[in-house]
Protein backbone atom coordinates (compact mmCIF):
# COMPACT_ATOMS: atom_id res chain seq x y z
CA UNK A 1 108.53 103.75 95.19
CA UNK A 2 105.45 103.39 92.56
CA UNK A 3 107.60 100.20 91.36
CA UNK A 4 107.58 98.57 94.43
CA UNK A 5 103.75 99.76 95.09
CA UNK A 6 102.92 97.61 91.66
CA UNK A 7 104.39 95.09 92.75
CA UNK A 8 102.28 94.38 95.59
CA UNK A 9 99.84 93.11 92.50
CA UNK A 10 96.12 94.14 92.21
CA UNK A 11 94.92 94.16 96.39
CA UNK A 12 97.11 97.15 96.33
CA UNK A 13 94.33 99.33 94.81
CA UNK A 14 91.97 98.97 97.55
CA UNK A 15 94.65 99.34 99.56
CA UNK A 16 95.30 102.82 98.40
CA UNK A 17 92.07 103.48 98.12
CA UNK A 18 91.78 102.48 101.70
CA UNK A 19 94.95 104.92 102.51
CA UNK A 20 93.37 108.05 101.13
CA UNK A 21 89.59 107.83 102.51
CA UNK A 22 91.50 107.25 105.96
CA UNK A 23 93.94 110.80 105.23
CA UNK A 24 90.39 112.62 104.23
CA UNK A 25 89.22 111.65 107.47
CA UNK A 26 92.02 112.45 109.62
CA UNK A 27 92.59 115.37 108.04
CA UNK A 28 88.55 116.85 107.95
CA UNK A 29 88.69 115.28 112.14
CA UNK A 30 91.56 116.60 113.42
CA UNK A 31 90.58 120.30 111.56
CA UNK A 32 87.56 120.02 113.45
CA UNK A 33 88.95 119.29 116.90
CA UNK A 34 91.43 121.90 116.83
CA UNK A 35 89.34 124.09 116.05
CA UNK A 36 86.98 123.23 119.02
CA UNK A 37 89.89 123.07 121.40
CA UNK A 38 90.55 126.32 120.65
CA UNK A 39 87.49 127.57 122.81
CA UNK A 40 88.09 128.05 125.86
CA UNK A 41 85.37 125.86 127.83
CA UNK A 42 86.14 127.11 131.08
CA UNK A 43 86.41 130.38 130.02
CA UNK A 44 82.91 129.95 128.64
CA UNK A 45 81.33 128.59 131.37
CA UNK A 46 82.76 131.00 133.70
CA UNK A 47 80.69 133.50 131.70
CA UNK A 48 77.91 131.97 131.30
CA UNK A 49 77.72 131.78 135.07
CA UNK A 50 78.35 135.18 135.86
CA UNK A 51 75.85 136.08 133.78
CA UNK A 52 72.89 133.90 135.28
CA UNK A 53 74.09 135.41 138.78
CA UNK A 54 73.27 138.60 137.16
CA UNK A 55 69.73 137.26 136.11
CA UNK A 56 70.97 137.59 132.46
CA UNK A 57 69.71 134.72 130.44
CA UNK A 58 69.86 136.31 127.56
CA UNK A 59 73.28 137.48 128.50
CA UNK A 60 74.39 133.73 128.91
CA UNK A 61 72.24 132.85 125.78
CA UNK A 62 74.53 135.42 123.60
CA UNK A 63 78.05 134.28 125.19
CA UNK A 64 76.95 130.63 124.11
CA UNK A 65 76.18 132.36 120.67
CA UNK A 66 79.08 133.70 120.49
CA UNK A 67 81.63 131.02 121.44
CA UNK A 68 80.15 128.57 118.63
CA UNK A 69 81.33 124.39 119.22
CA UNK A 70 79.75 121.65 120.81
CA UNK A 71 79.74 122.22 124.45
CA UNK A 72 78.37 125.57 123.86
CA UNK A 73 75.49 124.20 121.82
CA UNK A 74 74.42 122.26 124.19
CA UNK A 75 74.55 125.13 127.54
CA UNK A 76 72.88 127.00 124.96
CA UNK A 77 69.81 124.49 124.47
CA UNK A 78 69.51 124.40 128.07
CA UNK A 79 69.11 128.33 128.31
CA UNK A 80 67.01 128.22 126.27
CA UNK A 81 64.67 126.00 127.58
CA UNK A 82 65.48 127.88 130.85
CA UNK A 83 64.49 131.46 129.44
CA UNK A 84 60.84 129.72 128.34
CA UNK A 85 60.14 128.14 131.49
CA UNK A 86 60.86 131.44 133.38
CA UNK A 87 58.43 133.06 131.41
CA UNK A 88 55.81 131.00 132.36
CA UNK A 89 56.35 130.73 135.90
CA UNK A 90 56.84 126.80 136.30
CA UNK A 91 58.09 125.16 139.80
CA UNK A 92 61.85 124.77 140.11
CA UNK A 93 61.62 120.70 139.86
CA UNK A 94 59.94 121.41 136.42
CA UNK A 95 62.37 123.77 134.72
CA UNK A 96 65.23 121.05 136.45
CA UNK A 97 63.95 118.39 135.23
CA UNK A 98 62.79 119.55 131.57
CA UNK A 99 66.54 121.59 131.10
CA UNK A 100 68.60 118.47 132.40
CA UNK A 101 66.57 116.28 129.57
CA UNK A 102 66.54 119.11 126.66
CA UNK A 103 70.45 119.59 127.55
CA UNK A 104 70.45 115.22 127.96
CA UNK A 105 68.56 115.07 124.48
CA UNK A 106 70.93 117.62 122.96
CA UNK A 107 74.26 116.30 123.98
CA UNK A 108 73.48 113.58 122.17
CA UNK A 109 72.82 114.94 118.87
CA UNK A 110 76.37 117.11 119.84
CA UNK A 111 78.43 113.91 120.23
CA UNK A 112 77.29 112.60 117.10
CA UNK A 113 78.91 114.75 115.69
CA UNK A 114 81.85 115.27 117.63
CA UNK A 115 82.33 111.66 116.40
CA UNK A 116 81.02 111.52 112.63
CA UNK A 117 83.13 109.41 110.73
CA UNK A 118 85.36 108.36 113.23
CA UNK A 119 83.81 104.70 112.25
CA UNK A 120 85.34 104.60 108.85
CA UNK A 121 89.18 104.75 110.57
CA UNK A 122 87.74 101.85 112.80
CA UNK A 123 86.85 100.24 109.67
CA UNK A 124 89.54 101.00 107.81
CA UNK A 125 91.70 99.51 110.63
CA UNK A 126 89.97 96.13 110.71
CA UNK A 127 89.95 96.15 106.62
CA UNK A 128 93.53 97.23 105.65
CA UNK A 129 95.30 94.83 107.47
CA UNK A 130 92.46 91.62 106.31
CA UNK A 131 93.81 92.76 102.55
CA UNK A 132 97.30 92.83 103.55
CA UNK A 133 96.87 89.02 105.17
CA UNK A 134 94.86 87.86 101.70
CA UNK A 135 97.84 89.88 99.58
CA UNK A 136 99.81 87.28 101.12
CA UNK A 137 97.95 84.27 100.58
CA UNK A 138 97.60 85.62 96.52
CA UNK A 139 101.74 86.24 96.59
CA UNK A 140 101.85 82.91 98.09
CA UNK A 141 100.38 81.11 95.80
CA UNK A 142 101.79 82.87 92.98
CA UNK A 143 105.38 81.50 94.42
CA UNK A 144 104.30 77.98 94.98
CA UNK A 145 102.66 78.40 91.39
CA UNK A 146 106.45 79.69 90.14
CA UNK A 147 108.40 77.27 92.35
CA UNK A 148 105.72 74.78 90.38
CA UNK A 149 107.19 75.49 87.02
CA UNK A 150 110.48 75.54 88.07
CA UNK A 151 110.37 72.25 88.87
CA UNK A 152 109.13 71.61 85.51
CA UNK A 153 110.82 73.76 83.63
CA UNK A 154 114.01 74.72 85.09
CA UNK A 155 112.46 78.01 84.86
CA UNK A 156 110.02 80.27 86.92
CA UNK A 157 112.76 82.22 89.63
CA UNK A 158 110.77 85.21 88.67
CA UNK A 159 107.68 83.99 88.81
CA UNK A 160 108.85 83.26 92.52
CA UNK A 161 109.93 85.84 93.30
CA UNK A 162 107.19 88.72 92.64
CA UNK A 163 105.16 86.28 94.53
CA UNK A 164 106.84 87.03 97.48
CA UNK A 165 107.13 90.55 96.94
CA UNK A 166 104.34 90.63 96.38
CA UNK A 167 102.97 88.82 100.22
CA UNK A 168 105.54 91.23 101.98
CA UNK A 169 104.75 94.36 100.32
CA UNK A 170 100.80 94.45 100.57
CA UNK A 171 101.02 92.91 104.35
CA UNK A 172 103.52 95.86 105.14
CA UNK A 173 100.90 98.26 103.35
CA UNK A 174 97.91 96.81 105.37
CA UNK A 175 99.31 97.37 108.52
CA UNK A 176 101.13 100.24 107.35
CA UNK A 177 97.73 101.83 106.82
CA UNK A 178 95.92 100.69 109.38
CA UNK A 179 98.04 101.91 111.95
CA UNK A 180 96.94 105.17 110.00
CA UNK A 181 93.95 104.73 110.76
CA UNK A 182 94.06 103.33 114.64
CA UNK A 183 96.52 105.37 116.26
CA UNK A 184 94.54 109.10 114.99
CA UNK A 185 91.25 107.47 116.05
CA UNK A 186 92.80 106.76 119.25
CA UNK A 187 93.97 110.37 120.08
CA UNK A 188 90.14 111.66 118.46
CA UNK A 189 88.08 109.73 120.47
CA UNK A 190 90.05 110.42 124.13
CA UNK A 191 89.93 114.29 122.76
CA UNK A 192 85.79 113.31 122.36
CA UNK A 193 86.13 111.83 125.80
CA UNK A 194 86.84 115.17 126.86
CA UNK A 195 84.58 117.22 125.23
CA UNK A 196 81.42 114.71 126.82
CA UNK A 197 83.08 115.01 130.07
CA UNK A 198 82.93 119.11 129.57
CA UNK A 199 79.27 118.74 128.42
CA UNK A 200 78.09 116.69 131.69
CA UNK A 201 79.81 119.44 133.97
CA UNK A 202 78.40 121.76 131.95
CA UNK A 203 74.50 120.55 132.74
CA UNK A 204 75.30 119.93 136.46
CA UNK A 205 76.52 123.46 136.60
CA UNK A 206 73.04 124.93 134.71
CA UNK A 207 70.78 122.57 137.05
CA UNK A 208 72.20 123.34 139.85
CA UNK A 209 71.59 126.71 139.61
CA UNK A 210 68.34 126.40 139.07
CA UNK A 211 68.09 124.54 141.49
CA UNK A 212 69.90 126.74 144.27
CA UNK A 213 69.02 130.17 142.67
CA UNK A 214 65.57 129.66 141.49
């Protein structure tokens, strides 16, 4: 296997190299969304609800606390920001409006990162298979180079040869890698999909209780 790798000639190092950052970052992505879809959101929310029907802010504050991830975070700004405003008496259409932009605000800063790093498997997915394609114009021109001297010599099959192993075997290795790369990125970002979608119910549910409840 390491035979054939070499002879995919020197683009096969950033290839590698290109192989490994993209396994560090589906490995350190995926560890991160399991472990967020192992909260249960609804669960959470639920909660979080029965305790603000209780008038327990600080009741929903600590179940927010406790549950830990990015939808969490984010209900938990917006209690926040809730608990203040009750303690200084503002209007309803203040504490809506100043929890649906501190929640707004905060999402944002969540789905960062939710989504941190997931730009070096799109790059890594436009790159890997550009190397592969310029592996086979090197390999290329390596053969016509043999097929050259074989006209010259009588000699240079070789020379022809690893040429073309070497076009085939770092275009297979670009797009090898890059589907790597694109098909994890894929399944990441429809799982961040999600979790957005879970944040923006999330804030509708908090406003509109203030708005109905206050």
């Amino acid at each position: 296997m390491i035979e054939q790798l070499l002879l995919g000639g020197p683009l096969m190092i950033p290839l590698m190299l290109c192989s490994l950052v993209a396994i560090a970052v589906v490995y350190d992505r995926w560890f991160s969304f399991r472990e967020n879809r192992r909260i249960d959101i609804r669960s959470l929310r639920a909660k979080v609800q029965a305790r603000l029907n209780e008038k327990n802010v600080s009741g929903a504050i600590s179940e927010c606390e406790a549950a830990g991830g990015p939808v969490a975070s984010v209900l938990l700004a917006g209690l926040r920001s809730y608990k203040q405003l009750l303690g200084k008496n503002e209007s309803t259409e203040t504490m809506r409006l100043v929890v649906a932009q501190v929640m707004q605000d905060y999402s944002a800063q969540a789905m960062s990162v939710v989504s941190k790093r997931l730009d070096v498997l799109t790059t890594i997915g436009m790159a890997a298979p550009l190397l592969g394609m310029t592996g086979t114009v090197t390999g290329m021109i390596a053969s016509f180079a043999g097929l050259a001297e074989a006209g010259s010599t009588g000699g240079g099959g070789g020379a022809v040869a690893n040429g073309i192993a070497e076009a085939l075997i770092t275009t297979a290795a670009g797009l090898l890698i890059a589907l790597a790369a694109v098909i994890p990125q894929s399944v990441f970002f429809r799982w961040s999909d999600e979790i957005e979608l879970e944040i923006e119910e999330s804030t509708c549910e908090l406003v509109e209780f203030i708005l109905t409840n206050h």
